[in-house]
N, C-alpha and C. Protein backbone atom coordinates (compact mmCIF):
# COMPACT_ATOMS: atom_id res chain seq x y z
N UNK A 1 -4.55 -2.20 -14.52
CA UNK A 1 -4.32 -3.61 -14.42
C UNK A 1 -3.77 -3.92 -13.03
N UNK A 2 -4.48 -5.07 -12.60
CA UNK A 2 -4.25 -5.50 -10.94
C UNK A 2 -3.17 -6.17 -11.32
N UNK A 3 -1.79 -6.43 -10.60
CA UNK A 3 -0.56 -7.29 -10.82
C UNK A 3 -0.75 -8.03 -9.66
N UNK A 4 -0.70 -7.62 -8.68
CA UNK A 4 -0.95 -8.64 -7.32
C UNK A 4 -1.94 -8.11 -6.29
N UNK A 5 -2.30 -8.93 -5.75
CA UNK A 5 -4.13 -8.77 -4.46
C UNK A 5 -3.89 -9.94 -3.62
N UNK A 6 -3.56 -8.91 -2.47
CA UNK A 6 -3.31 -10.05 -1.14
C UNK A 6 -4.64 -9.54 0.07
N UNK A 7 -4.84 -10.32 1.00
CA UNK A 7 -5.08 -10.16 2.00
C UNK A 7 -4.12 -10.12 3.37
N UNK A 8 -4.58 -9.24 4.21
CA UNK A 8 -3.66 -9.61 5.52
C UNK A 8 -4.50 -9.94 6.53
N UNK A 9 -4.59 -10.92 7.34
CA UNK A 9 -5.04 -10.68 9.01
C UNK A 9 -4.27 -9.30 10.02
N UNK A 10 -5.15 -9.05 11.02
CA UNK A 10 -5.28 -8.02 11.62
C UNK A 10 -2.95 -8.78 12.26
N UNK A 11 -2.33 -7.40 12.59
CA UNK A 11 -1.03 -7.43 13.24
C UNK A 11 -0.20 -7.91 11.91
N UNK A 12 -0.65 -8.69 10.58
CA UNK A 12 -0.09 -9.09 9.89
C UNK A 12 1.43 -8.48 9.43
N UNK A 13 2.09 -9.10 9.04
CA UNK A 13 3.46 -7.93 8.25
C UNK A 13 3.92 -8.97 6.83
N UNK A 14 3.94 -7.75 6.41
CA UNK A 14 4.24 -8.42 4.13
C UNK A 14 5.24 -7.22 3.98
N UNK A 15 6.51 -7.95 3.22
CA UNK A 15 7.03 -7.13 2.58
C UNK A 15 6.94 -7.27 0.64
N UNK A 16 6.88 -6.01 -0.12
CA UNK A 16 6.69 -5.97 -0.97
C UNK A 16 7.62 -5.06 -1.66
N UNK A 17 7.52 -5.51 -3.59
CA UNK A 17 8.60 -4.45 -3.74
C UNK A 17 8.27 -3.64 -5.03
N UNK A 18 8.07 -2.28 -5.05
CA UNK A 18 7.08 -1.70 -5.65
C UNK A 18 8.49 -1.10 -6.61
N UNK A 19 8.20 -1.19 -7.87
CA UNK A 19 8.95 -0.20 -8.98
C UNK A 19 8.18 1.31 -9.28
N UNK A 20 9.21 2.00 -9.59
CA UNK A 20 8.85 3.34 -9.36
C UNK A 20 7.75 3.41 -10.62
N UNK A 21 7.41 2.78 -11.59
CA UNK A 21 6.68 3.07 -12.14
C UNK A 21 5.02 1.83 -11.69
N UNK A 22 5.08 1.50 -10.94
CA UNK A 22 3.84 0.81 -10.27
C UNK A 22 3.07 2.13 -9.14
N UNK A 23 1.59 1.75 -9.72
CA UNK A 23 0.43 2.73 -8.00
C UNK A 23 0.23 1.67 -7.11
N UNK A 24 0.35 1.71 -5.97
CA UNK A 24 0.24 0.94 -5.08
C UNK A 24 -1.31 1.30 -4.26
N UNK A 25 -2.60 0.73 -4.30
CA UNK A 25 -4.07 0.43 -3.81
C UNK A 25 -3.82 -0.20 -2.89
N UNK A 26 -4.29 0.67 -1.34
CA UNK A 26 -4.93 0.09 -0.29
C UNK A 26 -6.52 -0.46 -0.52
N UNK A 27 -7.37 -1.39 -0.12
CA UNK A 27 -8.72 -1.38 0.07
C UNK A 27 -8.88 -2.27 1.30
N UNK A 28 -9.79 -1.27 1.68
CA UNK A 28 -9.80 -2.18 3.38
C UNK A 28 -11.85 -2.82 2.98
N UNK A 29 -12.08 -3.41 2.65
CA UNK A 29 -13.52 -4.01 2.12
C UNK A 29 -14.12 -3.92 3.55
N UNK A 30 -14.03 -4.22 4.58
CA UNK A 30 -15.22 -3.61 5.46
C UNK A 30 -15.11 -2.49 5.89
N UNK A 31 -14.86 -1.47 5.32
CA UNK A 31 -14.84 0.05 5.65
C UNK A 31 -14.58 0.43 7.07
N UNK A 32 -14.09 -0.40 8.12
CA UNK A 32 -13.58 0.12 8.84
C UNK A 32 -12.33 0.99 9.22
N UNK A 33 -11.87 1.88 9.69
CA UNK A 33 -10.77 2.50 9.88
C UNK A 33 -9.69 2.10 9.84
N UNK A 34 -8.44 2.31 9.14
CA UNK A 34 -6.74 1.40 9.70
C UNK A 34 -5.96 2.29 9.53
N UNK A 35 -4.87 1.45 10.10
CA UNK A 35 -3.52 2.67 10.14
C UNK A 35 -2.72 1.63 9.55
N UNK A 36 -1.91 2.13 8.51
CA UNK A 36 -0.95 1.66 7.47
C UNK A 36 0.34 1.97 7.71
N UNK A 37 1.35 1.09 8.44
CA UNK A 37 2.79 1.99 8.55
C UNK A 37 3.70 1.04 7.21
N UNK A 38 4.43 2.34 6.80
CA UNK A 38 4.92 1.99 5.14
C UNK A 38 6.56 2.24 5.41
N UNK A 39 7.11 1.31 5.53
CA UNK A 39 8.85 1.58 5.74
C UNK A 39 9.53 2.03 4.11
N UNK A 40 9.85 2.60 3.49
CA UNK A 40 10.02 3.01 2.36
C UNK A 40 11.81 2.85 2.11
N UNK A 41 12.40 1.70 1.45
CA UNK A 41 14.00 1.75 1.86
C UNK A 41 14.51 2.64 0.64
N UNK A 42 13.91 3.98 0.05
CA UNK A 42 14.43 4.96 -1.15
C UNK A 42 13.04 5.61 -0.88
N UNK A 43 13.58 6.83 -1.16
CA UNK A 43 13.05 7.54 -1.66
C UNK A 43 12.75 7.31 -3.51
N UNK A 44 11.71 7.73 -4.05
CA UNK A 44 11.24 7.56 -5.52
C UNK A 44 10.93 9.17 -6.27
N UNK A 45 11.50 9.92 -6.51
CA UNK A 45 11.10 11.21 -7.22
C UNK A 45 10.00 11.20 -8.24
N UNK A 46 8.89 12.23 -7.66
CA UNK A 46 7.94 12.45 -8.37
C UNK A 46 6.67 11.19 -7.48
N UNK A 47 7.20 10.95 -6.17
CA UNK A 47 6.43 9.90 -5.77
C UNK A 47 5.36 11.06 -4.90
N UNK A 48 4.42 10.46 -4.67
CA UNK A 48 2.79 11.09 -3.87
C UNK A 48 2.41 10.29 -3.46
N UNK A 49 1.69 10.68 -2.24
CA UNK A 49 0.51 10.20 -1.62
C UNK A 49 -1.00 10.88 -1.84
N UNK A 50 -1.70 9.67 -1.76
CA UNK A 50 -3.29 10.18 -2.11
C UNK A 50 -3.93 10.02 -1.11
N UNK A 51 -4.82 11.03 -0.21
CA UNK A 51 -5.85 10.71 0.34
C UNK A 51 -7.04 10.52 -0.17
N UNK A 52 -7.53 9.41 0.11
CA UNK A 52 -9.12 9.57 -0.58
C UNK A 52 -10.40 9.50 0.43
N UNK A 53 -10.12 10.33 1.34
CA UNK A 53 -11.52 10.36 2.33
C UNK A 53 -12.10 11.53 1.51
């Protein structure tokens, strides 16, 4: 289940606030390349990252 779906423009900045039991989905829809910087204010145990290339 989707809870929230934003868009950003390119330089954009959003802060958001993720509970440890929420997955958090990047999708970049024109498949071009990005770089995602993620300020994290806790650490979350049992938290991962996924690559999906």
């Amino acid at each position: 289940m989707v809870i929230r779906s934003f868009g950003l423009a390119p330089k954009e900045r959003t802060k958001i606030y993720i509970s440890k039991t929420n997955t958090v989905y990047f999708e970049n829809e024109n498949k071009v390349d990005v770089k995602v910087d993620v300020i994290l204010s806790k650490g979350v145990e049992g938290m991962r990252y996924v690559d999906n290339k």
